[in-house]
Protein backbone atom coordinates (compact mmCIF):
# COMPACT_ATOMS: atom_id res chain seq x y z
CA UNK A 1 -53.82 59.51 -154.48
CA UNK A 2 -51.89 57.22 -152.43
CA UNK A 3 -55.25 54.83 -151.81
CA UNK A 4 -55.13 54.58 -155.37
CA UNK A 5 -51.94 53.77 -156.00
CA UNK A 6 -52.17 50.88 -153.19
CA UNK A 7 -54.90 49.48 -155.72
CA UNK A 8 -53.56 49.89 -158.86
CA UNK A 9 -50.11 49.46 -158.37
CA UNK A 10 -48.18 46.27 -159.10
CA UNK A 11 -45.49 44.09 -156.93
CA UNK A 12 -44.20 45.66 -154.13
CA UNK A 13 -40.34 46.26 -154.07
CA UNK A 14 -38.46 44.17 -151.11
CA UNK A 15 -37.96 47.35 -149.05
CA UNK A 16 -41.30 48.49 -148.65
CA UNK A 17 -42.59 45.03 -148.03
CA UNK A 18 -39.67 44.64 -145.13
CA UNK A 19 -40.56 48.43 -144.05
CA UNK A 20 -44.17 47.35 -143.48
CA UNK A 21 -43.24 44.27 -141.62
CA UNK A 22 -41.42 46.06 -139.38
CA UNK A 23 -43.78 49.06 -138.51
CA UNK A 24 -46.33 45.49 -137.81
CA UNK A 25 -43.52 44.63 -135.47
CA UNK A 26 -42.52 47.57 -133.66
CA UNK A 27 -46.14 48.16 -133.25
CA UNK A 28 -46.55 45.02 -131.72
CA UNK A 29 -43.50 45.39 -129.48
CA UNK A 30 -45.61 48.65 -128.39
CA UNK A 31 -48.49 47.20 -127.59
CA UNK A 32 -47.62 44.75 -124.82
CA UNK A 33 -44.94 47.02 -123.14
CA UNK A 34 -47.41 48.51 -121.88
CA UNK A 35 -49.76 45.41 -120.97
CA UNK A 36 -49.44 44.86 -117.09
CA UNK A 37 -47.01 42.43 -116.05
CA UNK A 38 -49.68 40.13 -114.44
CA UNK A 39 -51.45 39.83 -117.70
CA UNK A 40 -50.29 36.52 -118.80
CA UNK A 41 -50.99 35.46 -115.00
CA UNK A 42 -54.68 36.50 -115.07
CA UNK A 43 -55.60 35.14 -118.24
CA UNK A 44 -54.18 31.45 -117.48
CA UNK A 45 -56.52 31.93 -114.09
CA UNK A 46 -59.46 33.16 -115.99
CA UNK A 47 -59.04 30.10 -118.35
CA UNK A 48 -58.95 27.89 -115.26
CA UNK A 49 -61.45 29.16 -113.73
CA UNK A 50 -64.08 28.61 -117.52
CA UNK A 51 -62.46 25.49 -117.57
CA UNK A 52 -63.66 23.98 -114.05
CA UNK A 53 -67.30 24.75 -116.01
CA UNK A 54 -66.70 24.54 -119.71
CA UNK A 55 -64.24 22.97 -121.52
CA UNK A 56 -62.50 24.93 -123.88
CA UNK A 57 -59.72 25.55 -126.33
CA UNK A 58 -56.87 27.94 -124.57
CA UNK A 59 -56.63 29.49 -127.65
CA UNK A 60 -60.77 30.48 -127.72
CA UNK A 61 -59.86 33.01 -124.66
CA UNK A 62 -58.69 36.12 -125.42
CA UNK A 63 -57.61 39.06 -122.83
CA UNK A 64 -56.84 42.61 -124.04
CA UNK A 65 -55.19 45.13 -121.96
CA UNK A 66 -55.63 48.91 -123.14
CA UNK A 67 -54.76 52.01 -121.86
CA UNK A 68 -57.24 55.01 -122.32
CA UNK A 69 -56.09 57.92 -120.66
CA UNK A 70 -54.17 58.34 -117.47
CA UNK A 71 -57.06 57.36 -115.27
CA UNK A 72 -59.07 54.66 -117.39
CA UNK A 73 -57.91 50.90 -118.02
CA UNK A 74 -59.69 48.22 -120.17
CA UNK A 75 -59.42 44.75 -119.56
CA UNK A 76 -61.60 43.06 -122.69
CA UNK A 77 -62.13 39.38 -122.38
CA UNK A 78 -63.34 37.60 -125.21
CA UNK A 79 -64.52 33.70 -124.96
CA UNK A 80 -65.75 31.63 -128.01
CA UNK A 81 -67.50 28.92 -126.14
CA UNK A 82 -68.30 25.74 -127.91
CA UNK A 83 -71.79 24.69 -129.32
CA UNK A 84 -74.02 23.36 -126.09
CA UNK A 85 -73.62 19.68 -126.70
CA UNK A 86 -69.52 20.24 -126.89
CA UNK A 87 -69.43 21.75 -123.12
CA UNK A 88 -69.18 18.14 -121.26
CA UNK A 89 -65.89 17.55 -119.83
């Protein structure tokens, strides 16, 4: 019932809208306490490293750090790279 009432019902009041905002934040704050501290350094190397063959937007690399389990870690790199006759430096 609660899918349905997302749906159908009207305005939001302040409070839950400010509730949800924070669970976004909090969630956030979650999320990179428990990125590596050397995240921030490998993805400006990573971007240095495209960049000596492609040249790209800083903001087209993104580096995800997750957690799965005590003995698995995922690093996910994603790179838009720009159409073939952009790559030229």
């Amino acid at each position: 019932m609660a899918l349905l009432d997302f749906f159908l019902s009207g305005k939001k009041s302040t409070a839950s809208v400010a509730k949800e905002r924070l669970q976004i934040i909090v969630a956030e704050r979650r999320r990179s306490d428990s990125e590596p501290h050397y995240l921030p350094d490998l993805k400006r190397d990573i971007l240095a490293v495209i960049c000596k063959y492609i040249k790209i937007d800083p903001d087209m690399l993104h580096v995800q750090f997750e957690q799965k389990g005590d003995d698995i870690s995922v690093l996910e790199l994603n790179v838009t790279l720009p159409d073939a006759d952009d790559h030229t430096k």
